[in-house]
N, C-alpha and C. Protein backbone atom coordinates (compact mmCIF):
# COMPACT_ATOMS: atom_id res chain seq x y z
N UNK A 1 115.12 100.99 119.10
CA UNK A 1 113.79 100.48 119.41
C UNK A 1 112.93 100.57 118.15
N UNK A 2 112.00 99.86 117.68
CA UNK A 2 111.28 100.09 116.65
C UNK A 2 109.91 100.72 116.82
N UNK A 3 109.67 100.72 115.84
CA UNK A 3 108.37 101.84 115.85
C UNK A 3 107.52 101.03 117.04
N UNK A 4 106.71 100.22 116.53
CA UNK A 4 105.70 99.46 118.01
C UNK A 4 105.91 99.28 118.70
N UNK A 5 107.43 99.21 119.43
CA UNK A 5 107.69 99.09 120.75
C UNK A 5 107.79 100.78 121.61
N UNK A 6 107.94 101.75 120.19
CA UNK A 6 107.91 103.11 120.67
C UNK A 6 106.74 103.57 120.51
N UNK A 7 105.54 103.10 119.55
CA UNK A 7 104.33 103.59 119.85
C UNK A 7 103.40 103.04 121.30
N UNK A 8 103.95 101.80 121.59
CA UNK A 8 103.64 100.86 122.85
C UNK A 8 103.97 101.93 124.15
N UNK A 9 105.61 102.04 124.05
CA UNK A 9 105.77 103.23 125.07
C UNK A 9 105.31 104.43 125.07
N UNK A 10 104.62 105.08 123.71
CA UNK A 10 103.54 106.32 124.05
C UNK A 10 102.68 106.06 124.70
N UNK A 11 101.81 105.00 124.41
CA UNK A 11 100.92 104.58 125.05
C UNK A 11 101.13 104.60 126.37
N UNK A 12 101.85 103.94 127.08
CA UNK A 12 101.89 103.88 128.72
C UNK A 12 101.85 105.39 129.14
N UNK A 13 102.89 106.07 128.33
CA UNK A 13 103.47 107.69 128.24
C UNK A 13 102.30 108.58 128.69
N UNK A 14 100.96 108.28 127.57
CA UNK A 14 100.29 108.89 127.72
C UNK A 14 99.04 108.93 128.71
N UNK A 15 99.28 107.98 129.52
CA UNK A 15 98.33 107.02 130.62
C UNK A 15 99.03 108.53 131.63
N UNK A 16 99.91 108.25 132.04
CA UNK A 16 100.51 109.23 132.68
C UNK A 16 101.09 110.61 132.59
N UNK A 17 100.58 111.34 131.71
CA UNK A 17 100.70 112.70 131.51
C UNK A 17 100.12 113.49 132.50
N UNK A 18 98.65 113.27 133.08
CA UNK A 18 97.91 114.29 133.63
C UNK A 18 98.34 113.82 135.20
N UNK A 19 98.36 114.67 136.17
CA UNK A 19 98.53 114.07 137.73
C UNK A 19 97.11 114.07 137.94
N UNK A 20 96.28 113.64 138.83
CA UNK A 20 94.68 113.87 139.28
C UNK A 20 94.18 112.25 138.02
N UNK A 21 93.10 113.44 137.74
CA UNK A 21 92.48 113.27 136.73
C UNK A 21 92.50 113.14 135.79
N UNK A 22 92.70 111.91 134.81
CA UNK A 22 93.25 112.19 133.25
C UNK A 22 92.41 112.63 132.13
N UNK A 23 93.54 113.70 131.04
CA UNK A 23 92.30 114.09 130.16
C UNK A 23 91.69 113.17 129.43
N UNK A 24 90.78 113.49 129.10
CA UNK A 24 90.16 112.43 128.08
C UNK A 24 90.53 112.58 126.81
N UNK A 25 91.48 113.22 126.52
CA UNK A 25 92.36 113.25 124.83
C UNK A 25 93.18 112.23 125.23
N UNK A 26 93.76 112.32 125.94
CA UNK A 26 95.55 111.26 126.34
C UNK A 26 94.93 109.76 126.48
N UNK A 27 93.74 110.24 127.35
CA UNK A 27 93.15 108.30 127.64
C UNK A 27 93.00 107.81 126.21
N UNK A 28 92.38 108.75 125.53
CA UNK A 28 91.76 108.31 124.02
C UNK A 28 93.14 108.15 122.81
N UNK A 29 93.92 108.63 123.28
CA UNK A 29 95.54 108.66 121.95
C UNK A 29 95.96 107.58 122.48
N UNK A 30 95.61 107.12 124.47
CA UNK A 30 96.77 106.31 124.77
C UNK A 30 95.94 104.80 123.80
N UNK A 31 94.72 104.64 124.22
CA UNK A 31 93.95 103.53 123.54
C UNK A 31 94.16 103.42 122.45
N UNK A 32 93.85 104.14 121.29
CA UNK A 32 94.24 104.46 119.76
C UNK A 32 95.83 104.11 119.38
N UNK A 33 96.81 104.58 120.41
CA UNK A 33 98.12 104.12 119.72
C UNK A 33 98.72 103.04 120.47
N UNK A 34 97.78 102.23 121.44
CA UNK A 34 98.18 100.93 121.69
C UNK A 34 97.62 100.00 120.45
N UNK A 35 96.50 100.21 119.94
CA UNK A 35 96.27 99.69 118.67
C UNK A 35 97.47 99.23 117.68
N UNK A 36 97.90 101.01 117.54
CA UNK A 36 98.58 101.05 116.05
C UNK A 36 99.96 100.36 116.61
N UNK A 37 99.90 100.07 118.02
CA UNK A 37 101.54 99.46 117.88
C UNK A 37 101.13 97.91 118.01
N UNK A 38 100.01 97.49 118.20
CA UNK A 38 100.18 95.90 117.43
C UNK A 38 100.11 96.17 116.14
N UNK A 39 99.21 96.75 115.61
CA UNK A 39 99.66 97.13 114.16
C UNK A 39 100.76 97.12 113.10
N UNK A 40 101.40 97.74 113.96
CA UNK A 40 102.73 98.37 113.00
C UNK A 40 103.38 96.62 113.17
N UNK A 41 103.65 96.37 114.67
CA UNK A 41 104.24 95.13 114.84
C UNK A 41 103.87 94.33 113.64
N UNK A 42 102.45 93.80 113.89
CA UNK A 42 102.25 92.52 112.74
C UNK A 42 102.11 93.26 111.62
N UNK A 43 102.29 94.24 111.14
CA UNK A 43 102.88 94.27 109.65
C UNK A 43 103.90 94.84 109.64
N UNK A 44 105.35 95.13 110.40
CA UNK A 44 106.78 94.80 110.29
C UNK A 44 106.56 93.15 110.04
N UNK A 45 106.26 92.64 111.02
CA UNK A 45 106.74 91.29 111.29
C UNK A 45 106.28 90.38 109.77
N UNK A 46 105.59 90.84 108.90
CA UNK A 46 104.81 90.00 108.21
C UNK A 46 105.77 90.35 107.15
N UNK A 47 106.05 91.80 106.98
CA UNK A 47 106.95 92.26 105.78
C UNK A 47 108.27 91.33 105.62
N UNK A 48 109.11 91.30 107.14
CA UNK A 48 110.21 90.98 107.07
C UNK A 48 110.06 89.42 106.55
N UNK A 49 109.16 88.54 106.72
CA UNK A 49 108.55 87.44 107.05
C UNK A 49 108.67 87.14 105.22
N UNK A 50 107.98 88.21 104.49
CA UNK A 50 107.38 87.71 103.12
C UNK A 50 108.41 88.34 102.40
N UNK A 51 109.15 89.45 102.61
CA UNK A 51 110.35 89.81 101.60
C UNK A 51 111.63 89.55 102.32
N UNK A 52 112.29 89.49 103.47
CA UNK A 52 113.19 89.12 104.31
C UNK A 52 113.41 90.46 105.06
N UNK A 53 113.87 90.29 106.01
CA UNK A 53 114.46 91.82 106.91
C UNK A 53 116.32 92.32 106.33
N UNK A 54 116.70 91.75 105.36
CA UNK A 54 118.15 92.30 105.07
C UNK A 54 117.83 93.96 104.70
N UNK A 55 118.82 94.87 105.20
CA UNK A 55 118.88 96.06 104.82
C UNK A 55 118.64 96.64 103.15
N UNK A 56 119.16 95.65 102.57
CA UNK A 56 119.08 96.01 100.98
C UNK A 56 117.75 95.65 100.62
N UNK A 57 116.48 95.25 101.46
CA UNK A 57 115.03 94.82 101.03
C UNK A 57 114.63 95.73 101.45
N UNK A 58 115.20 96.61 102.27
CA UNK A 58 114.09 97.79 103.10
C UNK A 58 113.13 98.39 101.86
N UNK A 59 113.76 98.85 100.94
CA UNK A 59 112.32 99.54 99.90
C UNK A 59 111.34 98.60 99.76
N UNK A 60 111.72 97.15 99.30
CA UNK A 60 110.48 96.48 99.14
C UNK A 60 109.45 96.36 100.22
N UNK A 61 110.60 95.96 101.66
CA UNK A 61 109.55 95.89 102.84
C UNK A 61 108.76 97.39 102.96
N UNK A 62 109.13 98.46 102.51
CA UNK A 62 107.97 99.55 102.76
C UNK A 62 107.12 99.68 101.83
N UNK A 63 107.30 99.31 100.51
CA UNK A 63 106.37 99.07 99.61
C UNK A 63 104.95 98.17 100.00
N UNK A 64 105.63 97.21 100.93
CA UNK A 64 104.64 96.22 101.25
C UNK A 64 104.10 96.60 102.08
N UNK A 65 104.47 97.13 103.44
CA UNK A 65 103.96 97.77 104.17
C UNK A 65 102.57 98.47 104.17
N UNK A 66 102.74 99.17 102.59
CA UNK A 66 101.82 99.90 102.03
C UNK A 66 100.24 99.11 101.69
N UNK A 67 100.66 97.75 101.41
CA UNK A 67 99.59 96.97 101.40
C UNK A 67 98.70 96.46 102.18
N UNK A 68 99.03 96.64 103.54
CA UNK A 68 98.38 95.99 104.68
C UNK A 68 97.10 96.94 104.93
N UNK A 69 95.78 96.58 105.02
CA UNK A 69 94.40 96.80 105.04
C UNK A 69 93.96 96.73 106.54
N UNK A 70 93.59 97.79 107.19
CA UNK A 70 93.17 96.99 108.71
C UNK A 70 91.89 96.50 108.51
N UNK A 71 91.18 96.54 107.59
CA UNK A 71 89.85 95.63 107.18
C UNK A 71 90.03 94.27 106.92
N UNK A 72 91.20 93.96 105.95
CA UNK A 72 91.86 93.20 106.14
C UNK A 72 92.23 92.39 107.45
N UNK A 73 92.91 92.67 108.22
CA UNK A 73 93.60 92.41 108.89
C UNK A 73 92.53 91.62 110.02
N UNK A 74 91.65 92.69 109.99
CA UNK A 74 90.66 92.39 111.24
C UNK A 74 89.73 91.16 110.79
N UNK A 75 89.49 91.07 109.71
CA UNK A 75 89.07 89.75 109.21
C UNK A 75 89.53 88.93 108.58
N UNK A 76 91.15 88.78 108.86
CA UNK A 76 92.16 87.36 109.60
C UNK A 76 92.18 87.41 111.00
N UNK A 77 91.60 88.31 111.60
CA UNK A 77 91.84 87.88 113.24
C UNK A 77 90.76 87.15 113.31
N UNK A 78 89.98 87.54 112.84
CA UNK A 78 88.28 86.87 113.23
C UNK A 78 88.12 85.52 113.27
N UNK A 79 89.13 84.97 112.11
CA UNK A 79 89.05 83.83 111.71
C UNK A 79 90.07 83.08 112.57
N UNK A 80 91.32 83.58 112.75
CA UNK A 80 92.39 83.47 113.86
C UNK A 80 91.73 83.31 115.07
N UNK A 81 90.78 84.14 115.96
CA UNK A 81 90.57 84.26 116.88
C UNK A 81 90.06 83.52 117.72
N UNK A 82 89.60 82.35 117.05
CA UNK A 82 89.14 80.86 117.33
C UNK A 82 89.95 79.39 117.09
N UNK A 83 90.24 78.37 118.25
CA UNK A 83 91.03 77.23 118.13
C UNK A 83 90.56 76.59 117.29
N UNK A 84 89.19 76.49 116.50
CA UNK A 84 88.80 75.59 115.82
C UNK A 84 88.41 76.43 114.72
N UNK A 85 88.81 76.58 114.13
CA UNK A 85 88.63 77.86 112.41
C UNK A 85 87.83 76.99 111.75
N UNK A 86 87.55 77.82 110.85
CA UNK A 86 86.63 77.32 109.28
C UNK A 86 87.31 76.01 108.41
N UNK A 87 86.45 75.68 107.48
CA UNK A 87 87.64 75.01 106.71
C UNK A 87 88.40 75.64 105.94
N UNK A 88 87.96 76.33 105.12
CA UNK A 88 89.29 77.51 104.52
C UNK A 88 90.47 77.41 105.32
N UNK A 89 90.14 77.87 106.07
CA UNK A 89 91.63 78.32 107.00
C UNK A 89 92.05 76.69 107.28
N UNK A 90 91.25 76.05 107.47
CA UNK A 90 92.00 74.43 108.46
C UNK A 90 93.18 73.78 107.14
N UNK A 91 92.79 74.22 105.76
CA UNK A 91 93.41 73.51 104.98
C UNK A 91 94.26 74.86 104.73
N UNK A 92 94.10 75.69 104.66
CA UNK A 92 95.90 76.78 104.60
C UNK A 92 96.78 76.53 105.74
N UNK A 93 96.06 75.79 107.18
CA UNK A 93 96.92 75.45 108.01
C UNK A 93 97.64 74.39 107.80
N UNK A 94 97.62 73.45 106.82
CA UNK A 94 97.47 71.76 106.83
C UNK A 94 97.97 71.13 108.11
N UNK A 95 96.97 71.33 108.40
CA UNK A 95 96.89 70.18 109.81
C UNK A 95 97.85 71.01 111.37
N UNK A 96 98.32 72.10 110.81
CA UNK A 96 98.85 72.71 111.85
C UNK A 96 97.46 73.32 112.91
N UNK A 97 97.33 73.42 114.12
CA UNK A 97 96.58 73.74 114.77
C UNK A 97 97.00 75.48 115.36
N UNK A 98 96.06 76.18 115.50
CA UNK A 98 96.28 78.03 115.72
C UNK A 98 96.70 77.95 117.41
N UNK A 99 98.09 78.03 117.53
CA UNK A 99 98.31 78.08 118.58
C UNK A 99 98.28 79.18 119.63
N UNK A 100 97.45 78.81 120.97
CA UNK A 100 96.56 79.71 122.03
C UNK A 100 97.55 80.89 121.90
N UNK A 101 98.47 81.54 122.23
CA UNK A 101 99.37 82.65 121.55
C UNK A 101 98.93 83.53 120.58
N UNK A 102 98.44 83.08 119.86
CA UNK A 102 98.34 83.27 118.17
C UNK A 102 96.68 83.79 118.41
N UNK A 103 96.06 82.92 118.82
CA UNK A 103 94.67 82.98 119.41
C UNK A 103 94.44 84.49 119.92
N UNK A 104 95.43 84.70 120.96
CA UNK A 104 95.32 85.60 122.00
C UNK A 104 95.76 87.03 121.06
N UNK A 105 96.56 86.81 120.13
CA UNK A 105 97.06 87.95 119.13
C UNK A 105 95.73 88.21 118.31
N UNK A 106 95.28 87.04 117.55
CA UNK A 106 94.31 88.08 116.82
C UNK A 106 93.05 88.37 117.24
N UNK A 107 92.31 88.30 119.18
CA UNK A 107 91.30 88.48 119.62
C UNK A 107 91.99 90.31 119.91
N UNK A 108 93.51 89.71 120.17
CA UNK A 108 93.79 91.56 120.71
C UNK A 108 93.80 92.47 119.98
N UNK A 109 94.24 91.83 118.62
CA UNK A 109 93.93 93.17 117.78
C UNK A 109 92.40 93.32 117.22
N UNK A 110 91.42 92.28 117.20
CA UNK A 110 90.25 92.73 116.68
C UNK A 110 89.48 93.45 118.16
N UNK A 111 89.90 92.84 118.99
CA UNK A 111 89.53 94.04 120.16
C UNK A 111 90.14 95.37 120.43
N UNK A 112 91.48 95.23 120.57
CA UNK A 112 92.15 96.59 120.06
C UNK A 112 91.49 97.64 118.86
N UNK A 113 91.82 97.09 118.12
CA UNK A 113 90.97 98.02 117.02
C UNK A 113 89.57 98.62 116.83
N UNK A 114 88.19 97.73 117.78
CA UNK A 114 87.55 97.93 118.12
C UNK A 114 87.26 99.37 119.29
N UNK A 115 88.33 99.18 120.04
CA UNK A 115 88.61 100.07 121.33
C UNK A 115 89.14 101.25 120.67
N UNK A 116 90.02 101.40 119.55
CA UNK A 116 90.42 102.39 119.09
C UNK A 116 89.03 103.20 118.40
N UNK A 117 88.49 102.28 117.19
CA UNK A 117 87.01 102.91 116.99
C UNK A 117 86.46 103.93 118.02
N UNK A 118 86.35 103.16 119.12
CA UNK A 118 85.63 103.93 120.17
C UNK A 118 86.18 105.35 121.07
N UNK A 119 87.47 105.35 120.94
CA UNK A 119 87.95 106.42 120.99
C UNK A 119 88.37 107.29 120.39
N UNK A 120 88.31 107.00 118.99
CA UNK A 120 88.39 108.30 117.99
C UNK A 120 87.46 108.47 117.49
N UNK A 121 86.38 107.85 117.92
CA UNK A 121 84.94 108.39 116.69
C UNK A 121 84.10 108.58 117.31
N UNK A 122 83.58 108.17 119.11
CA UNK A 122 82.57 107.63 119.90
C UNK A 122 82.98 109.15 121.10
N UNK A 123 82.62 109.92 120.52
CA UNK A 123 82.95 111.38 121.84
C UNK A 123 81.75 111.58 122.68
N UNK A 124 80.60 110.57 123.19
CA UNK A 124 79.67 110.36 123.79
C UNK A 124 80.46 109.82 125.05
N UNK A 125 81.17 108.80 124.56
CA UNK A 125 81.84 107.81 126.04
C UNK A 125 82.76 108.55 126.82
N UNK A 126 82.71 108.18 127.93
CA UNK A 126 84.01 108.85 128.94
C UNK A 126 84.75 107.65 128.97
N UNK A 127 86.21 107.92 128.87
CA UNK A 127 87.05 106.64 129.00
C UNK A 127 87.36 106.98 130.67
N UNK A 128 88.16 106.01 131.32
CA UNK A 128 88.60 105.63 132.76
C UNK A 128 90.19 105.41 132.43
N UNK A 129 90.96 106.08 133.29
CA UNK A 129 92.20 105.61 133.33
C UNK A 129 92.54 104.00 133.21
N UNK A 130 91.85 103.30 134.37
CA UNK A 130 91.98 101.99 134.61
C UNK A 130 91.61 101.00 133.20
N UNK A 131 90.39 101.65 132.60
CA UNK A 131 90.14 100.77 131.12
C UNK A 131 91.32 101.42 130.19
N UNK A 132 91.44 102.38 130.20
CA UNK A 132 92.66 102.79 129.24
C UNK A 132 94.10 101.60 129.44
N UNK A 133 94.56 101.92 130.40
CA UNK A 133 95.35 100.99 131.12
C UNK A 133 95.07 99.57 130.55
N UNK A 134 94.18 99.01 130.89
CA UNK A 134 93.96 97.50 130.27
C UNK A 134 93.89 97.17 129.44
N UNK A 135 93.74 98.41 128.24
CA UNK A 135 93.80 98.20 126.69
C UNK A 135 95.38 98.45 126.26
N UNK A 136 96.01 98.62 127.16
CA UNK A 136 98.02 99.05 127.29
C UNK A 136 97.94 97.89 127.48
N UNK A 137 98.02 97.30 128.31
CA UNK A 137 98.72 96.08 128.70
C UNK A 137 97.79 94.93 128.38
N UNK A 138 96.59 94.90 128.06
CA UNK A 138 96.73 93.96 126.64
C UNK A 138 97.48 93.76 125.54
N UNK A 139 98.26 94.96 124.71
CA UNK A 139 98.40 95.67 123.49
C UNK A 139 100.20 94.78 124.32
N UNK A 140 100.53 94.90 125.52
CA UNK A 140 101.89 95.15 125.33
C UNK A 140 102.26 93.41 125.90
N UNK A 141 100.51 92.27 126.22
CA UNK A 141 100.83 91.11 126.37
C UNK A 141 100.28 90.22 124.68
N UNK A 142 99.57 91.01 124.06
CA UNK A 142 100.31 90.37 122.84
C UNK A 142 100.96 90.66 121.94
N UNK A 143 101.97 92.04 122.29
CA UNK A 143 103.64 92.33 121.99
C UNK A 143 104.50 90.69 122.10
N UNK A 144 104.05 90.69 122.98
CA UNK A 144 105.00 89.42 124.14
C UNK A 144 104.45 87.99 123.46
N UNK A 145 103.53 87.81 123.62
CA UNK A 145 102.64 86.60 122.66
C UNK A 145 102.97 86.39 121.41
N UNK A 146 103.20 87.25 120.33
CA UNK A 146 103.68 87.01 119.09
C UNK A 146 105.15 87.35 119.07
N UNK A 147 105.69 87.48 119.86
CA UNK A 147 107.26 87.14 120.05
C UNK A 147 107.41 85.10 120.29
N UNK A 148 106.33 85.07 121.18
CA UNK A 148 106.86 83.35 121.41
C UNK A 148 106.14 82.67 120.14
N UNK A 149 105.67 83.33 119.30
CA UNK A 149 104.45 82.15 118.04
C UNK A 149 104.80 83.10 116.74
N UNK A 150 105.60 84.00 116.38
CA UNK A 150 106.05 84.54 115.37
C UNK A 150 106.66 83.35 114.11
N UNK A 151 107.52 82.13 114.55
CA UNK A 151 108.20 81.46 114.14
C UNK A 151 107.10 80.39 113.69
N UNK A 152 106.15 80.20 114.36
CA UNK A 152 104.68 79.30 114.35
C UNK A 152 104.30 78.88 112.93
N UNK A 153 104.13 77.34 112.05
CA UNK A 153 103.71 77.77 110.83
C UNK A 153 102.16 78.50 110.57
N UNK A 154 101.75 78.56 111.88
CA UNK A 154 100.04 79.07 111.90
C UNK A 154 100.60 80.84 111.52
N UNK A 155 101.48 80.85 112.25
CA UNK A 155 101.57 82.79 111.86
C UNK A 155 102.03 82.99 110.55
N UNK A 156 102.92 82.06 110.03
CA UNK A 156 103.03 82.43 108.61
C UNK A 156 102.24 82.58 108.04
N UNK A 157 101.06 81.92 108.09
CA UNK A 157 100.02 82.12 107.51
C UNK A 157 99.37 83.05 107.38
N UNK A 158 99.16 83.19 109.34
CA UNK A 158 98.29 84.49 109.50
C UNK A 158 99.29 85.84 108.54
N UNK A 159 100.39 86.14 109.02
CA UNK A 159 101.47 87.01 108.47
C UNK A 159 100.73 87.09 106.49
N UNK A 160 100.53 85.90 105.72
CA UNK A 160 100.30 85.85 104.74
C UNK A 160 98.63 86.26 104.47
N UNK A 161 98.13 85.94 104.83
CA UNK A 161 96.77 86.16 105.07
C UNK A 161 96.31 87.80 105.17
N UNK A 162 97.56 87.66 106.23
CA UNK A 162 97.36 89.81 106.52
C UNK A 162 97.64 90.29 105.57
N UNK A 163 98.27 90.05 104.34
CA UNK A 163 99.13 90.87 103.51
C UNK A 163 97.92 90.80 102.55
N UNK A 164 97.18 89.74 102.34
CA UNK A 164 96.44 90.16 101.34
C UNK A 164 95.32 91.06 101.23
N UNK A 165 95.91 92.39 100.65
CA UNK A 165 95.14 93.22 100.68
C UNK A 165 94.64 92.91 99.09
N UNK A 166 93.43 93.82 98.31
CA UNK A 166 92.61 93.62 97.52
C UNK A 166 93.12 95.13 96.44
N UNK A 167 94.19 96.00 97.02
CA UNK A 167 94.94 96.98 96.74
C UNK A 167 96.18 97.56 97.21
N UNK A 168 97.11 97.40 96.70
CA UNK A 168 98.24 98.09 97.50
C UNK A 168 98.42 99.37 96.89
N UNK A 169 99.06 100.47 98.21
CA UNK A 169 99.66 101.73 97.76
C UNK A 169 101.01 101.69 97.48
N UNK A 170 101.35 103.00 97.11
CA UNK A 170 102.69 103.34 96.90
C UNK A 170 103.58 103.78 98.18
N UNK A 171 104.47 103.18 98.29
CA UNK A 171 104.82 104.24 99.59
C UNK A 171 105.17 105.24 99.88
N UNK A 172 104.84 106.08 100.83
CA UNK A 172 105.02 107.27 100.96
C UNK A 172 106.65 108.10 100.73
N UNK A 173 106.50 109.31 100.30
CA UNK A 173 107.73 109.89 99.74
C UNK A 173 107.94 110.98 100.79
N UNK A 174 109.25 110.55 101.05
CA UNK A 174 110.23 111.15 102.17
C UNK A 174 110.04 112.61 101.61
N UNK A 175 110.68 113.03 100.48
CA UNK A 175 110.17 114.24 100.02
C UNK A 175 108.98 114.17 98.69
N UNK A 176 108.13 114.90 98.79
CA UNK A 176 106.82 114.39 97.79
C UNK A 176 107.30 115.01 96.58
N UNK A 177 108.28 116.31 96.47
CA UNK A 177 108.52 116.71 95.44
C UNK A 177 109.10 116.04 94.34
N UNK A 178 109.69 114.67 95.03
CA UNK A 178 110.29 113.49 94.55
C UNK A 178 109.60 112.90 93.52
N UNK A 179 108.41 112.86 93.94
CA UNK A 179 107.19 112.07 93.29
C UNK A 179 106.89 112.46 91.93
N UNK A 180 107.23 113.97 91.65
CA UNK A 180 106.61 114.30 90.60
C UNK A 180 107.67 114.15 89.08
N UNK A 181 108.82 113.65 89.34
CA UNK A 181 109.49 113.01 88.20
C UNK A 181 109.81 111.78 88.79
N UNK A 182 109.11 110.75 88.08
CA UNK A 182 109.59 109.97 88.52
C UNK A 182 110.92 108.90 87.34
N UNK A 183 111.72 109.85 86.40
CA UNK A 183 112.72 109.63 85.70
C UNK A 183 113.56 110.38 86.41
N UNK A 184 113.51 111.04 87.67
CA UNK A 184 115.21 111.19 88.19
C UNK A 184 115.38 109.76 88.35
N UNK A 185 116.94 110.18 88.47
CA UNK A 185 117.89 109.47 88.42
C UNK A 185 118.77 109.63 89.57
């Protein structure tokens, strides 16, 4: 299973931890890591997309990985999130139209991400099981949505669009002690 389909299943996971009453930590991790598993999704999907998914690319695809901005990201949904975009975008589409799928992906993650805001930073609000819940199964119907419009030339775009970050990192080191020569061999 890959990571977003296993951070997707925390999410439900964590809907259902408490019997009664749920805590308001679990409602708030379950909201927060339905986020990060569209997340992770559209930037797997974008990596494999812009360097290829063969096993021998995996370093590059995590290198790239490293580049994806959710500031970024959230302002390609913005622009995504509407059937009739800017002109910028109408001419990176050429003439392809943002298909309702695609639509529905980047309203969920700029709402997703929004919802996450609110539960890791906003400790005024009480969340509700039932809104928790609907931010799951939003998160896990446009799982499903960018499975049918992944192939889309509008997502290549978007996929390209996401990547441009304004800085990329390094990727993270399995062991950090690694890091500090970086002439091993």
């Amino acid at each position: 299973m890959s990571l977003s389909q296993d951070l997707l299943q925390q999410a439900k996971h964590l809907l259902d931890l408490d019997p009664g009453k749920p805590r308001q930590a679990n409602l708030r991790r379950s909201i927060s890591t339905a986020y990060y598993s569209l997340f992770s999704l559209l930037v797997t999907a974008s990596a494999d997309f812009m360097v290829g998914a063969e096993d021998e690319r995996q370093p590059l695809r995590n290198y790239m990985t490293r580049a994806f901005s959710h500031e970024t990201m959230v302002e390609v949904c913005k622009g995504f999130a509407q059937s009739n975009p800017k002109e910028n975008l109408k001419e990176a589409l050429a003439g392809h139209a943002i298909p309702d799928d695609l639509v529905y992906v980047a309203k969920g993650f700029r709402d997703l991400q929004e919802a996450r805001h609110g539960a890791d930073y906003n400790f005024a609000h009480t969340f509700k099981k039932q809104d928790a819940a609907g931010l799951v199964r939003f998160a896990e119907a446009a799982h499903k949505k960018w499975q049918s419009v992944r192939k889309h030339n509008a997502a290549r775009v978007f996929s390209w669009r996401c990547s441009c970050s304004t800085t990329a990192r390094r990727p993270r080191q399995e062991h950090p002690e690694d890091a500090l020569d970086i002439h091993k061999g």
